[in-house]
C-alpha atoms as a PDB file:
ATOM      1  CA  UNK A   1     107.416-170.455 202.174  1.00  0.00           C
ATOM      2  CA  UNK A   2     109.407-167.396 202.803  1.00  0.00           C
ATOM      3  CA  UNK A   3     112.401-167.550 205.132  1.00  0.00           C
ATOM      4  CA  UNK A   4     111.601-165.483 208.499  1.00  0.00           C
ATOM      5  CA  UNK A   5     114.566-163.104 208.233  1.00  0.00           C
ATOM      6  CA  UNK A   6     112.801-162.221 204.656  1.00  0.00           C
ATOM      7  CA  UNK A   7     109.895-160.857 206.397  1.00  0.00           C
ATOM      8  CA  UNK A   8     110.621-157.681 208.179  1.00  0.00           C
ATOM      9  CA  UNK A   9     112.116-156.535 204.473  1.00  0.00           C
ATOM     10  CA  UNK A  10     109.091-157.690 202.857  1.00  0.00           C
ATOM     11  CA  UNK A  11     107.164-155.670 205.807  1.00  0.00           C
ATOM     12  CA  UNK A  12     109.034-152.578 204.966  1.00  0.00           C
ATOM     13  CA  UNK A  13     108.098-152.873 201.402  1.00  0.00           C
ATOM     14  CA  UNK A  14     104.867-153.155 201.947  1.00  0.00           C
ATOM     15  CA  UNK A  15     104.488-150.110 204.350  1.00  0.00           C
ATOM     16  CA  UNK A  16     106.186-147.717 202.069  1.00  0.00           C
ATOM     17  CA  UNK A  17     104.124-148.695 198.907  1.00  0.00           C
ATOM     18  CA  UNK A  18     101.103-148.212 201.317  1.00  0.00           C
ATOM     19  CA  UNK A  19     102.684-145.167 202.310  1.00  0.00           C
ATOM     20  CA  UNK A  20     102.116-143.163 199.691  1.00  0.00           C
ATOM     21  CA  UNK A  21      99.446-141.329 199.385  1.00  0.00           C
ATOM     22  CA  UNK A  22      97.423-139.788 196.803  1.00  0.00           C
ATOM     23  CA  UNK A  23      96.414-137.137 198.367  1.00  0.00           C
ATOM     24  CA  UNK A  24      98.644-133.665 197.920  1.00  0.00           C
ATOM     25  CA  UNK A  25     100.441-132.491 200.661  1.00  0.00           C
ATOM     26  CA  UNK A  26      99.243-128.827 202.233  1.00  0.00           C
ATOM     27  CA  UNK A  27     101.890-126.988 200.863  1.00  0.00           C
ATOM     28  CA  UNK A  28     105.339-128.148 199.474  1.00  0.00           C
ATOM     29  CA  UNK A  29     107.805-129.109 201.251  1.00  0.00           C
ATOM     30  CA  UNK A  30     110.294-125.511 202.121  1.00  0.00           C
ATOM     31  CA  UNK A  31     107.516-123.420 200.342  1.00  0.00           C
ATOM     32  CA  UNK A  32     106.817-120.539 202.162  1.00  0.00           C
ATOM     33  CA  UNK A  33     103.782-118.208 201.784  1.00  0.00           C
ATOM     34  CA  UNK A  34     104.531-114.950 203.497  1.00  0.00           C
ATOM     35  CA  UNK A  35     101.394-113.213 202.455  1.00  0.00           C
ATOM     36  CA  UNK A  36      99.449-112.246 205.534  1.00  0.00           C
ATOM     37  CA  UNK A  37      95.545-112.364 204.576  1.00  0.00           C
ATOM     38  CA  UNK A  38      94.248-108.698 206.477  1.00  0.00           C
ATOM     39  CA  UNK A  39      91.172-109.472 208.930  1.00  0.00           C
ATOM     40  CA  UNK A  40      87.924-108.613 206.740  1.00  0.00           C
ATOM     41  CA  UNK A  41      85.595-107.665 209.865  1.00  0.00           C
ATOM     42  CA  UNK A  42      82.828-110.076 208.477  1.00  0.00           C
ATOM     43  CA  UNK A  43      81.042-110.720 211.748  1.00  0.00           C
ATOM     44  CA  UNK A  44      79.115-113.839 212.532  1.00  0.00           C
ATOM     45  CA  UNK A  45      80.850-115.471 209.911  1.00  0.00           C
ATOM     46  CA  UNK A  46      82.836-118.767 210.536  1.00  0.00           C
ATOM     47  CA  UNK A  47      86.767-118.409 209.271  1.00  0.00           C
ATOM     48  CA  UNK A  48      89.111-120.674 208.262  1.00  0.00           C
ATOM     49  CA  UNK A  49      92.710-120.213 207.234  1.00  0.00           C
ATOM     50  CA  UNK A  50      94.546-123.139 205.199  1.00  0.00           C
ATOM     51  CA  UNK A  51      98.024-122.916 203.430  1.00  0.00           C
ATOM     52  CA  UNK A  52      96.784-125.206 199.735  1.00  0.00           C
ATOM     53  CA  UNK A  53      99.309-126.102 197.012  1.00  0.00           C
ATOM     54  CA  UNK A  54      98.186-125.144 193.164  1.00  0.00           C
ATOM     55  CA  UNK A  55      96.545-128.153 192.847  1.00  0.00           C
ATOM     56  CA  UNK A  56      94.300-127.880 196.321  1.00  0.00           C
ATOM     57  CA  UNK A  57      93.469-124.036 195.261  1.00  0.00           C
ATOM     58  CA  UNK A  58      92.422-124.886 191.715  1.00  0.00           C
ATOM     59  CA  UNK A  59      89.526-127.297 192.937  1.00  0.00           C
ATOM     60  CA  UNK A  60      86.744-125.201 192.659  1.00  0.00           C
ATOM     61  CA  UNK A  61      87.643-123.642 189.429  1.00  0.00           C
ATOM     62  CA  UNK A  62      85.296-124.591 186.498  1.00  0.00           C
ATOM     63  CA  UNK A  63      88.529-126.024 184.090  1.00  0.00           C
ATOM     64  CA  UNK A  64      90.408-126.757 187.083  1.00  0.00           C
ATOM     65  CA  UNK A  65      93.224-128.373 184.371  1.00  0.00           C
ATOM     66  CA  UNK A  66      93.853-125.461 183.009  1.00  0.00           C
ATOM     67  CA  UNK A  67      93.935-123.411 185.854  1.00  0.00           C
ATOM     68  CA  UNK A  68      96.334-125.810 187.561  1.00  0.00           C
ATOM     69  CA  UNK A  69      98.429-125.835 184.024  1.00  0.00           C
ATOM     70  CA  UNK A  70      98.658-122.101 184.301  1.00  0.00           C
ATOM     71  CA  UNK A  71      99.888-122.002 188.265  1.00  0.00           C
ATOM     72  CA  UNK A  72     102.093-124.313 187.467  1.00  0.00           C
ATOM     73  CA  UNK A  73     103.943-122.782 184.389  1.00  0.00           C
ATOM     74  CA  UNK A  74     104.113-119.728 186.508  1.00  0.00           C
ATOM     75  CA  UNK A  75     106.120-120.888 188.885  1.00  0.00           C
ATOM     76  CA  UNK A  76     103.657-121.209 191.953  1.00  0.00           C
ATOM     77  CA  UNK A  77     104.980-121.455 195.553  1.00  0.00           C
ATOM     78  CA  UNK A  78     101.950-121.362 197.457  1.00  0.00           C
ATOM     79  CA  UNK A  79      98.361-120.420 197.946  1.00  0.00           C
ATOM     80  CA  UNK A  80      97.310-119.134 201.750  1.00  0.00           C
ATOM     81  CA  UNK A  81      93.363-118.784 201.809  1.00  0.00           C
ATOM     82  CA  UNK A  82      90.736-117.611 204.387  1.00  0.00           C
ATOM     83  CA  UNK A  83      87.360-118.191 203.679  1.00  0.00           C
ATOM     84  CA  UNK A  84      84.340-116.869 205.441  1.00  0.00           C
ATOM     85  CA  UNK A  85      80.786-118.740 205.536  1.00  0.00           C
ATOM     86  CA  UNK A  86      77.460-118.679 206.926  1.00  0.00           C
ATOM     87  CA  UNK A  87      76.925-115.325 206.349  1.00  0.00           C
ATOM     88  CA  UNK A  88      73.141-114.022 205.809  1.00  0.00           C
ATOM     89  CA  UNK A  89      73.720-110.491 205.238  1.00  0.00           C
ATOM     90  CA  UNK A  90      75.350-109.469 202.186  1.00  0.00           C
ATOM     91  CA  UNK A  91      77.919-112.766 201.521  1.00  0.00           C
ATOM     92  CA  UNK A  92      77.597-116.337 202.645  1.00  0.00           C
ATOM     93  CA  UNK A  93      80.728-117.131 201.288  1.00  0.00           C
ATOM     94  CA  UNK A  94      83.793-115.346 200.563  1.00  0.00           C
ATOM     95  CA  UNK A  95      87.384-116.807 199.769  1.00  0.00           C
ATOM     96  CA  UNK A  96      90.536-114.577 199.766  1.00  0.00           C
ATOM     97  CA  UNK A  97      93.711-116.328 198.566  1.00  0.00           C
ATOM     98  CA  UNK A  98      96.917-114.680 198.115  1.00  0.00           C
ATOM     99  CA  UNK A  99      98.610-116.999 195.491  1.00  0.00           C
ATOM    100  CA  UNK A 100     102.658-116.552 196.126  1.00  0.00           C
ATOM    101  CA  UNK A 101     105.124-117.077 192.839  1.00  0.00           C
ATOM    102  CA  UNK A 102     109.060-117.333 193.143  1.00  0.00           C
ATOM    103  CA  UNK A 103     108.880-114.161 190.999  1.00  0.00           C
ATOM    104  CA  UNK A 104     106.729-110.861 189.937  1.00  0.00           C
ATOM    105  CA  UNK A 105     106.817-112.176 186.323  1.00  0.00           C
ATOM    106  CA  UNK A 106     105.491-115.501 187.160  1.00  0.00           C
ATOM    107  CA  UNK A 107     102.670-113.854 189.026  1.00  0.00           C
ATOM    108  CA  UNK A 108     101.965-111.060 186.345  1.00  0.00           C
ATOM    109  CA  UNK A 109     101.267-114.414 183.682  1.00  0.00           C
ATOM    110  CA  UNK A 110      98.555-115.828 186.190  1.00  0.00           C
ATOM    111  CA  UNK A 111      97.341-112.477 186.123  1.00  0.00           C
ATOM    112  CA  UNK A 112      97.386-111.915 182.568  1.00  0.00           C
ATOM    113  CA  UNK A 113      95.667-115.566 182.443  1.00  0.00           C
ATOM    114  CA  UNK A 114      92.609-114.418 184.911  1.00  0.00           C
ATOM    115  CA  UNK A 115      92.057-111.526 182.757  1.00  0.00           C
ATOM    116  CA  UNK A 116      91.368-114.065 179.625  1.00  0.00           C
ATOM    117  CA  UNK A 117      90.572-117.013 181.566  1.00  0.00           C
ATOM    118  CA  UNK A 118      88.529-115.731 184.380  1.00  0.00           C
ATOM    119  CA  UNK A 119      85.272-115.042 182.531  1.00  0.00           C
ATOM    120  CA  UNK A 120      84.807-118.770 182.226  1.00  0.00           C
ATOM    121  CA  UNK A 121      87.695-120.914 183.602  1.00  0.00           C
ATOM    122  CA  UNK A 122      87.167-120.217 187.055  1.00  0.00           C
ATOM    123  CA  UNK A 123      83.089-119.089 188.502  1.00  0.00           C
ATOM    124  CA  UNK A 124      81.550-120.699 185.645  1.00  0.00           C
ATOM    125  CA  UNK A 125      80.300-118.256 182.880  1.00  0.00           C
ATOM    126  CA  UNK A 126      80.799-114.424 183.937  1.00  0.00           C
ATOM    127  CA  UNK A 127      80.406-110.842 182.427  1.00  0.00           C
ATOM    128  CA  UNK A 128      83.038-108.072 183.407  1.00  0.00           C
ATOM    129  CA  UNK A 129      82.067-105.292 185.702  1.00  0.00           C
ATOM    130  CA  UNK A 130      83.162-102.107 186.595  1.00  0.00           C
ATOM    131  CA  UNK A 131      85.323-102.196 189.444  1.00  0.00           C
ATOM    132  CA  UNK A 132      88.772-101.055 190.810  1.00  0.00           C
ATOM    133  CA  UNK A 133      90.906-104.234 189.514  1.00  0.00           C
ATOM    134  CA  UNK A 134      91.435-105.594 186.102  1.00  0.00           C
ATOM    135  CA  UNK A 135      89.586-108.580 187.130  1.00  0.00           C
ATOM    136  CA  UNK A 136      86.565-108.208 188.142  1.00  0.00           C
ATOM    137  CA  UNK A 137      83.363-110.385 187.114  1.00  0.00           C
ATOM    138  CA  UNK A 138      80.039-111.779 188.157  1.00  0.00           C
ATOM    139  CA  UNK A 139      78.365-114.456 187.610  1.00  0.00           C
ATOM    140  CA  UNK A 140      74.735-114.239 187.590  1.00  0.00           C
ATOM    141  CA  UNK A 141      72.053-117.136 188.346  1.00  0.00           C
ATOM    142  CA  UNK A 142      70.972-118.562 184.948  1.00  0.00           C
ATOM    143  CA  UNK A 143      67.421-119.001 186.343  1.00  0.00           C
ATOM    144  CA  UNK A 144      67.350-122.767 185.417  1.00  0.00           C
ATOM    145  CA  UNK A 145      68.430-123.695 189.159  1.00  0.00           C
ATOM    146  CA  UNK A 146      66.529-121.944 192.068  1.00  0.00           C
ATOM    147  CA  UNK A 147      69.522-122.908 194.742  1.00  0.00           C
ATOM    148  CA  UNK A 148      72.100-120.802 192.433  1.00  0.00           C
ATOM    149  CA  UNK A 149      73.312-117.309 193.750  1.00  0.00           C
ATOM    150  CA  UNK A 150      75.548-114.149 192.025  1.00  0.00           C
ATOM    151  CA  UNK A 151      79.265-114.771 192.227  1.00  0.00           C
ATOM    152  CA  UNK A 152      81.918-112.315 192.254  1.00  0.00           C
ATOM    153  CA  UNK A 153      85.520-112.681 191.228  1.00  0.00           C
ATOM    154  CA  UNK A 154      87.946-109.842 191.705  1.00  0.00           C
ATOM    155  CA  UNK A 155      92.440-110.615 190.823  1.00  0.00           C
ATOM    156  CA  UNK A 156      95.296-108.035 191.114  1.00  0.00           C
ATOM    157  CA  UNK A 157      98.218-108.506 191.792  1.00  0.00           C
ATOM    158  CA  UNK A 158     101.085-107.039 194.345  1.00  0.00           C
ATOM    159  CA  UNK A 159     104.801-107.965 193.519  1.00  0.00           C
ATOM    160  CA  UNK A 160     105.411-112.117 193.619  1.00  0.00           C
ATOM    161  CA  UNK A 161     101.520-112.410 194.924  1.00  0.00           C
ATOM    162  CA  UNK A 162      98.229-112.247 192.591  1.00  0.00           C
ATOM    163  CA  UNK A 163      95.065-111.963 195.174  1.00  0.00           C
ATOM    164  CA  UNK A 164      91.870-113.306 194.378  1.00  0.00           C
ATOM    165  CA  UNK A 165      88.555-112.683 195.865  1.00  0.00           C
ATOM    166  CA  UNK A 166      86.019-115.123 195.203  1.00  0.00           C
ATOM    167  CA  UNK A 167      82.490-113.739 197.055  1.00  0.00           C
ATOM    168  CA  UNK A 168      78.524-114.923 196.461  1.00  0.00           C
ATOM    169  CA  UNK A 169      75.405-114.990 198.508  1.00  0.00           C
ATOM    170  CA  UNK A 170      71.917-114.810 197.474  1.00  0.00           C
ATOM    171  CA  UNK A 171      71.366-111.509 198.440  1.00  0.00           C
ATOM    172  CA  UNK A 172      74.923-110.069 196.811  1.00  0.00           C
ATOM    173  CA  UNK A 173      75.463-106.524 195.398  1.00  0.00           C
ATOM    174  CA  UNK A 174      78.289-104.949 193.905  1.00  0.00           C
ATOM    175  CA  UNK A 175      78.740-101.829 196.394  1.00  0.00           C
ATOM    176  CA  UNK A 176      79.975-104.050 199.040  1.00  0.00           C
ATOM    177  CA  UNK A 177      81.959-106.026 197.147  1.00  0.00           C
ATOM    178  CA  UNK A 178      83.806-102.987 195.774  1.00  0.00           C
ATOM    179  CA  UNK A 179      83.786-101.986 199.345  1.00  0.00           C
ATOM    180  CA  UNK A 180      85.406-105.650 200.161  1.00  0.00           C
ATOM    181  CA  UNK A 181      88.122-105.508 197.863  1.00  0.00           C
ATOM    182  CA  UNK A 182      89.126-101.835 198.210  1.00  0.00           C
ATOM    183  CA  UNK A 183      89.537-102.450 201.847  1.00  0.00           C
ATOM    184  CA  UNK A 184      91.980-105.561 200.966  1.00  0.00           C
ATOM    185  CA  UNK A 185      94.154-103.688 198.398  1.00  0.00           C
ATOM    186  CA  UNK A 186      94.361-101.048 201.592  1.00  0.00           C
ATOM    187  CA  UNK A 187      95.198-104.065 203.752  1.00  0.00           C
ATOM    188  CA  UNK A 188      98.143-105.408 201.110  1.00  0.00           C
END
């Protein structure tokens, strides 16, 4: 039998352990990412803007371990993102992120890391392709799955902030995706 006077400490205990979650947090606490994503004109396309940690953005990447390693070591502050979906013209999906570091050395390594890293670390296995930033690769439908579609990838980077451009849709060419990412670096 526990004495009643025990209880409300033995409530308190309780609530904190339950407390905490597993879940990450949308950004860390104080971290600010100042990088204002530029309006991409995609109409008829449904937008959403999220501020992610490291750990959030790196989700989606195919070794999302090592990506999340590499933001990490870099010293990442923040990722802000807008994605764009439902297109049916050129794109049904594209994701912009503008991936923030305390410094321009931290964010010229997670460059450095997409240019090695990016052919198969992040869109699954892709080829480089001419285009205006030292990342840029596809990813092109192995034929073994009828419901897969092209995938672009595109990283540069602009002081403390590496940008990424993640596009695909089944109907995806390179001349607007040149066009996309042109228009960003403009924007940045």
């Amino acid at each position: 039998m526990v004495p009643r006077r025990r209880i409300p400490v033995i409530v308190l205990i309780v609530a904190m352990a339950c407390g905490s979650a597993s879940t990450p947090p949308a950004a860390s606490p104080g971290a600010s990412v100042g990088a204002p994503i530029p309006d991409l004109g995609l109409a008829h396309m449904h937008v959403a803007d999220i501020t992610k940690t490291g750990e959030q953005a790196t989700l989606d990447a195919t070794d999302q371990q090592a990506m999340l390693a590499q933001v990490d070591d870099s010293g990442l502050v923040g990722v802000r993102e807008r994605v764009y979906t439902g297109g049916r013209g050129a794109y049904s999906r594209v994701v912009v992120r503008a991936w923030q570091f305390d410094a321009a050395g931290g964010a010229a390594q997670f460059l450095s890391w997409l240019e090695t890293n990016g052919r198969h670390s992040v869109i699954g296995e892709a080829k480089p392709t001419q285009g205006p930033t030292s990342v840029f690769f596809v990813h092109e439908p192995s034929g073994c799955c009828h419901e897969e579609t092209p995938i672009y990838l595109a990283a540069w980077q602009a002081s403390d902030v590496v940008w990424t451009v993640v596009a695909s849709g089944p109907r995806i060419q390179t001349p607007p995706v040149l066009q996309l990412v042109q228009h960003i670096q403009q924007e940045v």
